[in-house]
Protein backbone atom coordinates (compact mmCIF):
# COMPACT_ATOMS: atom_id res chain seq x y z
CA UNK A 1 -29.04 17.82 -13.96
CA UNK A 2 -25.77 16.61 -14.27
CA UNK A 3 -23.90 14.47 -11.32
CA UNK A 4 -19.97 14.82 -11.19
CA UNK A 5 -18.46 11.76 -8.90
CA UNK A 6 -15.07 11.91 -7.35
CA UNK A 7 -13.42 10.99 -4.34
CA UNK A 8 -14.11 12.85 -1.11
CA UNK A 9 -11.45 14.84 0.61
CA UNK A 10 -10.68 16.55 3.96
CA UNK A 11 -11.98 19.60 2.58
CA UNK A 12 -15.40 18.18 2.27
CA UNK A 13 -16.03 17.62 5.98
CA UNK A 14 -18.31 20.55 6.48
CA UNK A 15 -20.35 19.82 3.24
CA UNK A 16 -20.71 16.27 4.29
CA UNK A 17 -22.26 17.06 7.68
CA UNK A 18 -24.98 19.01 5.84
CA UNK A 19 -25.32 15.94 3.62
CA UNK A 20 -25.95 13.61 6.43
CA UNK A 21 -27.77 16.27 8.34
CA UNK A 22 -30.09 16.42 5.37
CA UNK A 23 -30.46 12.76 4.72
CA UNK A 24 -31.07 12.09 8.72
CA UNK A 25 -33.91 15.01 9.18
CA UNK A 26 -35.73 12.76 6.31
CA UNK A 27 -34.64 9.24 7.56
CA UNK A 28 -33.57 9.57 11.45
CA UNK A 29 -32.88 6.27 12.34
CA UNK A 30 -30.56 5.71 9.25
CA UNK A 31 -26.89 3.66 9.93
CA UNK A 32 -25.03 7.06 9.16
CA UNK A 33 -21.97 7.62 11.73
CA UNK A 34 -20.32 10.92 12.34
CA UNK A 35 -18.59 12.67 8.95
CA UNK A 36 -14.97 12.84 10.19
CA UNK A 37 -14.99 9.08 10.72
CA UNK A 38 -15.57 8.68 6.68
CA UNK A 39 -12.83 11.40 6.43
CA UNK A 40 -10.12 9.91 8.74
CA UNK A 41 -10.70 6.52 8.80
CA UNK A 42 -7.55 4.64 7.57
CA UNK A 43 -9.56 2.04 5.84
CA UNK A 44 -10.55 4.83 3.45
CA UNK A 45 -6.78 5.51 2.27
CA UNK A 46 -7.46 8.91 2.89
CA UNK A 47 -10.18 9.37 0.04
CA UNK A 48 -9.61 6.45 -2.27
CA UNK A 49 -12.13 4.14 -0.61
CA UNK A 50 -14.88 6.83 -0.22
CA UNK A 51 -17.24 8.82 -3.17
CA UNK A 52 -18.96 11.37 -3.07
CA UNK A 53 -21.48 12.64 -5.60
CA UNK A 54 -22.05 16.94 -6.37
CA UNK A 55 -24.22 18.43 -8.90
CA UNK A 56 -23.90 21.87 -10.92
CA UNK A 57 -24.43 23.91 -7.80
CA UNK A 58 -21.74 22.04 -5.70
CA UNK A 59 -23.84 20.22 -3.69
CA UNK A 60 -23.11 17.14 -2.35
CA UNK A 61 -26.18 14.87 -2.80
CA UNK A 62 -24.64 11.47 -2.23
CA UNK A 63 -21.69 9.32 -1.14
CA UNK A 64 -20.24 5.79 -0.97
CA UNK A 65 -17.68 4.63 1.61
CA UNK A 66 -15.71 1.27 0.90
CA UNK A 67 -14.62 -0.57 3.70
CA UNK A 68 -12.29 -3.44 2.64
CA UNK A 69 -12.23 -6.81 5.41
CA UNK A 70 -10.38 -9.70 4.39
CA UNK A 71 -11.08 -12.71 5.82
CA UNK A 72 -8.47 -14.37 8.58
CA UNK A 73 -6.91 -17.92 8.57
CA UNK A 74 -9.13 -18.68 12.00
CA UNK A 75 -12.13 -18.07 9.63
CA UNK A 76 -13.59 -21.47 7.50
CA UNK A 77 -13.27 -21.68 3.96
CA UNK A 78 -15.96 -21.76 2.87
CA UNK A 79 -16.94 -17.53 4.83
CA UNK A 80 -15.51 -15.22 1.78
CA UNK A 81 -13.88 -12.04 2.27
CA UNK A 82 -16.24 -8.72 2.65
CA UNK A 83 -15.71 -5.55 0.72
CA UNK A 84 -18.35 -3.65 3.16
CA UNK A 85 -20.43 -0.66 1.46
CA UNK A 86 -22.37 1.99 1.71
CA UNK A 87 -24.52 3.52 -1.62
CA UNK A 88 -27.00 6.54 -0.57
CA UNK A 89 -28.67 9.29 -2.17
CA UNK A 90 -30.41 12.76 -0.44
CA UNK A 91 -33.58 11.20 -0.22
CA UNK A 92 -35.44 14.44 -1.37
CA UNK A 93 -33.33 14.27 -4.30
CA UNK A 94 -35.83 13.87 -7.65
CA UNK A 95 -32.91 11.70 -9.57
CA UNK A 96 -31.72 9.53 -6.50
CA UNK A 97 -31.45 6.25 -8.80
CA UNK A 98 -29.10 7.79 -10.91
CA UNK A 99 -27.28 9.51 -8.19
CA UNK A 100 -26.53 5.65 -6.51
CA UNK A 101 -25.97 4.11 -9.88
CA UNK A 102 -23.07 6.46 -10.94
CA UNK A 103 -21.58 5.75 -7.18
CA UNK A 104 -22.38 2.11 -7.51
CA UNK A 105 -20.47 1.99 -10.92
CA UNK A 106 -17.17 4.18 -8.89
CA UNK A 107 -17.69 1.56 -6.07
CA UNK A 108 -17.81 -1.75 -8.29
CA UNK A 109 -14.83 -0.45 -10.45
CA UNK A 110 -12.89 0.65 -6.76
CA UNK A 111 -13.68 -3.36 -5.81
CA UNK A 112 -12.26 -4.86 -8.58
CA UNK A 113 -8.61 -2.75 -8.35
CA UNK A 114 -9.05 -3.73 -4.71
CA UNK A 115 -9.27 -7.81 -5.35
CA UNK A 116 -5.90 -8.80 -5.85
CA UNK A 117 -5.19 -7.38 -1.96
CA UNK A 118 -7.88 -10.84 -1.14
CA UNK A 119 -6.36 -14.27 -0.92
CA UNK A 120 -7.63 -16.76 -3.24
CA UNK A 121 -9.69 -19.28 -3.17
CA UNK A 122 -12.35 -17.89 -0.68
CA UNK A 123 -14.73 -15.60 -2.35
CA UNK A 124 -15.64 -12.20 -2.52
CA UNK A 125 -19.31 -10.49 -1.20
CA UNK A 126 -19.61 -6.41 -1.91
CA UNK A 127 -21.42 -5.58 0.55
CA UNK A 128 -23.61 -3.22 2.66
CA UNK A 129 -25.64 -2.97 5.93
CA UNK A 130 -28.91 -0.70 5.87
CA UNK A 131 -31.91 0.28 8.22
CA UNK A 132 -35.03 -1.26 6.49
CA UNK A 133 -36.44 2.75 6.79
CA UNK A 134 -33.94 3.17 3.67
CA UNK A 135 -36.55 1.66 1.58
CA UNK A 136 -35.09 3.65 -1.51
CA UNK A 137 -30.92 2.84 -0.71
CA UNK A 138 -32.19 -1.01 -0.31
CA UNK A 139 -34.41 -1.26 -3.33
CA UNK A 140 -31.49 0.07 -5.65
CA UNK A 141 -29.40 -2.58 -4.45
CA UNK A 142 -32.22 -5.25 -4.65
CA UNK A 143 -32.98 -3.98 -8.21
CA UNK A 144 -28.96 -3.75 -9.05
CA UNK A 145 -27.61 -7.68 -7.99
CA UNK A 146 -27.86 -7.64 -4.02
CA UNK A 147 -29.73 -9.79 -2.46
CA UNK A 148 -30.46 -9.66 1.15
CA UNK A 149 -28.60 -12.44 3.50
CA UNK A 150 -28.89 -12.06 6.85
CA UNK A 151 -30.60 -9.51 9.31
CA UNK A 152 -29.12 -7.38 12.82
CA UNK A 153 -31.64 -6.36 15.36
CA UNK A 154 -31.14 -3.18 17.10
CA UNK A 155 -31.72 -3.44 20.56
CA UNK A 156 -32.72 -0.53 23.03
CA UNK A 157 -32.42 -0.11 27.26
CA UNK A 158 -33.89 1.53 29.40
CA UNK A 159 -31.31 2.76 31.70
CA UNK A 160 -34.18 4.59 34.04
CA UNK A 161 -35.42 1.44 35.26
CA UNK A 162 -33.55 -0.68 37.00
CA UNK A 163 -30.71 -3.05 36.32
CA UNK A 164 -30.32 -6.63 37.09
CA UNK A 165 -29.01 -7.90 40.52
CA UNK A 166 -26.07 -10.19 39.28
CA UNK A 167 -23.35 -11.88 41.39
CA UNK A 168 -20.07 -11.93 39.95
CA UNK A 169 -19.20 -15.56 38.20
CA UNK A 170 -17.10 -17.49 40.24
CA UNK A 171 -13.25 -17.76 38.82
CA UNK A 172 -13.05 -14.42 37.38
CA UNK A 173 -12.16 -10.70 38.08
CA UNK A 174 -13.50 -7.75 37.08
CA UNK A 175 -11.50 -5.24 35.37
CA UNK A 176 -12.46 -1.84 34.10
CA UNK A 177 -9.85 -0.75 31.88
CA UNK A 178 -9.10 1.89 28.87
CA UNK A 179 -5.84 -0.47 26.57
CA UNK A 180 -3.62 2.18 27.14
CA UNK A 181 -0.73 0.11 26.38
CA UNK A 182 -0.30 -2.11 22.95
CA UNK A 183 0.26 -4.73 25.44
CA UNK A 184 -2.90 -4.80 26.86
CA UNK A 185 -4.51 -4.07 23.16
CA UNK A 186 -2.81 -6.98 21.54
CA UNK A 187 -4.19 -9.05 25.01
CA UNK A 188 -7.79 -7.74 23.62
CA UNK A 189 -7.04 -8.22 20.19
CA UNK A 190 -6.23 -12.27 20.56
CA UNK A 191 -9.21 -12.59 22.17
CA UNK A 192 -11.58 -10.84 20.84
CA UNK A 193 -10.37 -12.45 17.34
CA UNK A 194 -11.00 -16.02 19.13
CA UNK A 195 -14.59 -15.01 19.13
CA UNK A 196 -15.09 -13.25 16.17
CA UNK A 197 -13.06 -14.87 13.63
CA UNK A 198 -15.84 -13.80 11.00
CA UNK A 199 -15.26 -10.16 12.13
CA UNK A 200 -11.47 -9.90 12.90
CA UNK A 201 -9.96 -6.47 14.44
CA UNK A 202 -6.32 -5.32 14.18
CA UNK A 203 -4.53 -3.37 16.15
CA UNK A 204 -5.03 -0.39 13.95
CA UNK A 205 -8.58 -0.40 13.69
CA UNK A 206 -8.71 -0.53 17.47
CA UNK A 207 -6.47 2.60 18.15
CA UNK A 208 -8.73 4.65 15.90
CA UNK A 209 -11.40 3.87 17.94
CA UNK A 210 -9.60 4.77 21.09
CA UNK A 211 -8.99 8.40 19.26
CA UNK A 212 -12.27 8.79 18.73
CA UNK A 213 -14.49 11.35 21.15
CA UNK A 214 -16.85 7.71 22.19
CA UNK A 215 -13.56 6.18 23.79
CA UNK A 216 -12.54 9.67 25.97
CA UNK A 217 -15.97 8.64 27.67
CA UNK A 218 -15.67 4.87 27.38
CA UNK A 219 -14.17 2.25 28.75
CA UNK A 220 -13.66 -1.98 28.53
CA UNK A 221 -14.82 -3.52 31.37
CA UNK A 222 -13.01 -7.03 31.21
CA UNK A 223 -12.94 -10.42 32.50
CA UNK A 224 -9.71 -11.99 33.95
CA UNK A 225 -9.14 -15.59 35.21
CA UNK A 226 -6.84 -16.62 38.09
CA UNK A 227 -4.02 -16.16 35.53
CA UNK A 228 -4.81 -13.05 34.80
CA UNK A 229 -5.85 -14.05 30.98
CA UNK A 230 -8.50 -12.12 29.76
CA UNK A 231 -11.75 -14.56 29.17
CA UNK A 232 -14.48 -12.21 28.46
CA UNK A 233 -15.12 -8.44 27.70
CA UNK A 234 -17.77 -5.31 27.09
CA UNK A 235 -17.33 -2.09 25.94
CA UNK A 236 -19.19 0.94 27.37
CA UNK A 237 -19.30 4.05 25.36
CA UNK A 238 -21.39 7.35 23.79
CA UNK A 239 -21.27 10.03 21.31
CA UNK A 240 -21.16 12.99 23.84
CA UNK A 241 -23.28 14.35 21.02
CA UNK A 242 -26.26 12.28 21.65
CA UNK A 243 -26.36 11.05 24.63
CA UNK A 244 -26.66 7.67 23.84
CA UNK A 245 -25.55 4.49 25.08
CA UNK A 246 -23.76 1.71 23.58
CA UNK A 247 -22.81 -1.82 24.98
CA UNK A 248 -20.52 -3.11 22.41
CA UNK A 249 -18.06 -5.81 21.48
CA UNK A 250 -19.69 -8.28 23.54
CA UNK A 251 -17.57 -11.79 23.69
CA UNK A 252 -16.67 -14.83 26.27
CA UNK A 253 -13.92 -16.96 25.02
CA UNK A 254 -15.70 -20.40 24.26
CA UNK A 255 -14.59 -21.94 27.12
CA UNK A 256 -16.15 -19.78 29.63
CA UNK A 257 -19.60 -19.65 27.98
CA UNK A 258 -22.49 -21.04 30.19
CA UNK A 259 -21.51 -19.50 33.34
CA UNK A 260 -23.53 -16.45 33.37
CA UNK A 261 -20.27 -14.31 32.50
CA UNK A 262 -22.17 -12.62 29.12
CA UNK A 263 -25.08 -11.29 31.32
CA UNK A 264 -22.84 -10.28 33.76
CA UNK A 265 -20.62 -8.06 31.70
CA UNK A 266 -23.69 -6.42 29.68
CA UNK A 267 -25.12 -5.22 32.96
CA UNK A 268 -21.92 -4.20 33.88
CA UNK A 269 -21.82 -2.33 30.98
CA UNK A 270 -25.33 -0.88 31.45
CA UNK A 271 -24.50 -0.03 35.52
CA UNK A 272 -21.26 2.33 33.14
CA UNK A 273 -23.80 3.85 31.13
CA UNK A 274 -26.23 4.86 33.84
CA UNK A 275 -23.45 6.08 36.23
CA UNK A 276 -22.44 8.50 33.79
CA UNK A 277 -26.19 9.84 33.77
CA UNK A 278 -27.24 8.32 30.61
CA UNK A 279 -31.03 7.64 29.99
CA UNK A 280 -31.09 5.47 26.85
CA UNK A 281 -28.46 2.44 25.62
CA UNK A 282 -28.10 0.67 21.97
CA UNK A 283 -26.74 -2.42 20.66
CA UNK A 284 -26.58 -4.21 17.14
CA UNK A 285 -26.86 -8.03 17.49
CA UNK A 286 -26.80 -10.86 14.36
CA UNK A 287 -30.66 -12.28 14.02
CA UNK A 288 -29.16 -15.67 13.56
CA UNK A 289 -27.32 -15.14 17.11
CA UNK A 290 -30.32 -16.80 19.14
CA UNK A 291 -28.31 -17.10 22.17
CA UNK A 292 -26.95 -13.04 21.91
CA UNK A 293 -30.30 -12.33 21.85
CA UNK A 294 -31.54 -14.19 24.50
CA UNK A 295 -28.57 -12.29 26.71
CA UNK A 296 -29.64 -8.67 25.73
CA UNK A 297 -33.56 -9.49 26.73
CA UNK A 298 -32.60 -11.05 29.77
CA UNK A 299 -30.63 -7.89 30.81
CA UNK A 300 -33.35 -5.94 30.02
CA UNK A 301 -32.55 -5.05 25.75
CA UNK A 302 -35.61 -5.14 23.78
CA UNK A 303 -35.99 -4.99 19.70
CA UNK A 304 -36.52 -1.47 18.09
CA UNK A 305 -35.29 -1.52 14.95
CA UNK A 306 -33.82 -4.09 11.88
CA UNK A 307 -30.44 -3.76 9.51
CA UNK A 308 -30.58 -6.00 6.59
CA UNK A 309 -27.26 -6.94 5.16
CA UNK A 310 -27.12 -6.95 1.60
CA UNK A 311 -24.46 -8.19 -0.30
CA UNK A 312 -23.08 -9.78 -4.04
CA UNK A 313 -20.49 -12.04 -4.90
CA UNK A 314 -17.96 -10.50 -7.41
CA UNK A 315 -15.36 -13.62 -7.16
């Protein structure tokens, strides 16, 4: 059966929702966000960064987002720049293999018109962050160049039982706040960046979030100092489709760290979730992050689930 690959439009919404509804009822706990956000977000350039695959009865059986992230001067040398994708298939599909390699081939030729946009000398990694339950997305890539180089846990809370008793570390105050100004989102911005130089946000990326349906809901709640410098923060959020919560964005600028400010501000974020009558809360954290890790169990976060990231060099 012949596959026909172009890019995906607005107009595609509704038959992308059945894909993902389709791939989902076969793989539930698969990393596949809401459709409009691969339709509308600007990193797509409204279609040229994002596939999608049909066959001779207009179907859409598969699709592959690209997510360009350059790296930032605060980042070393030697961490390369990230061209972050997504290759999948309708897993009921009988020719899924060839489905991902004629969206591999759009995505590897969409890459290299992309490369000259990436500052020389640091290097390049394609690459893409699965479920391990997307055995047949994963082995493609495994087959195809990728190898796998680091791991996320998913992390799960139980927002019925109860929260930690915390007091508030001394020198700070508590802020809960929605960035309403781009005063107050550039504030965030510098120092979330200071934490996550590997992982650097612009001011753009944030206010698409704040469109989104998760932010009407949400909110940061925010550490200040005496100067009223933000030192710390946690966002607290859900899909109003699902119910279910997320503790996100987790950071304490270096110089803060050790003071019991981290644990704090997830159980903040938790005591959020629970006041709004949610049941259930998520979070993704790095494997290599030991002392994340040892944060989310001690407020009560324990493993469910494992990304792996996969990823090439192609300069």
């Amino acid at each position: 059966m012949p596959i026909t690959i172009r890019n995906h439009t607005a107009d595609d919404l509704s038959r992308l929702a059945a894909f993902i509804s389709r791939y989902l009822n076969v793989i539930p706990d698969a990393k596949l966000i809401a459709p409009e956000v691969y339709t509308y977000h600007p990193a797509l350039e409204e279609g040229q960064n994002v596939f999608s695959a049909w066959d001779e009865t207009g179907t859409l059986v598969g699709f592959a987002p690209v997510f360009p992230a350059p790296a930032t001067d605060a980042e070393a040398a030697s961490e390369p720049h990230h061209i972050w994708m997504i290759v999948v298939a309708d897993p009921a599909h009988a020719n899924g293999d060839a489905i991902r390699a004629a969206l591999l081939t759009r995505v590897q030729e969409r890459a290299q018109a992309l490369l000259e946009r990436f500052p020389i000398p640091r290097r390049i990694r394609l690459a893409s962050d699965l479920i391990v339950s997307q055995k047949a997305d994963i082995d493609f890539l495994l087959d195809n160049g990728f190898a796998h180089y680091e791991s996320m846990y998913v992390m799960a809370r139980d927002l019925t039982a109860p929260l930690l008793d915390l007091p508030l570390p001394p020198g700070v105050t508590i802020r809960q706040w929605k960035m309403e100004t781009e005063t107050e989102q550039d504030a965030y911005l510098f120092a979330f960046n200071r934490c996550f130089p590997g992982n650097p946000k612009d001011r753009a990326a944030l206010q698409f979030f704040m469109r989104s349906p998760m932010w009407q809901v949400g909110t940061a709640l925010s550490a200040f100092d005496a100067d009223n410098v933000l030192v710390g923060s946690v966002l607290s959020y859900w899909d109003p489709d699902d119910k279910i919560g997320v503790t996100d964005d987790v950071f304490v600028l270096p110089e803060w760290r050790g003071r019991g400010l981290a644990r704090y501000l997830v159980n903040a974020g938790l005591a959020y979730l629970r006041d709004h009558d949610l049941a259930h809360a998520r979070l993704e954290v790095l494997a290599s992050n030991p002392p994340a890790v040892a944060v989310y169990k001690a407020t009560g976060h324990t493993i469910v689930n494992t990304e792996w990231l996969l990823g090439m060099f192609i300069r």
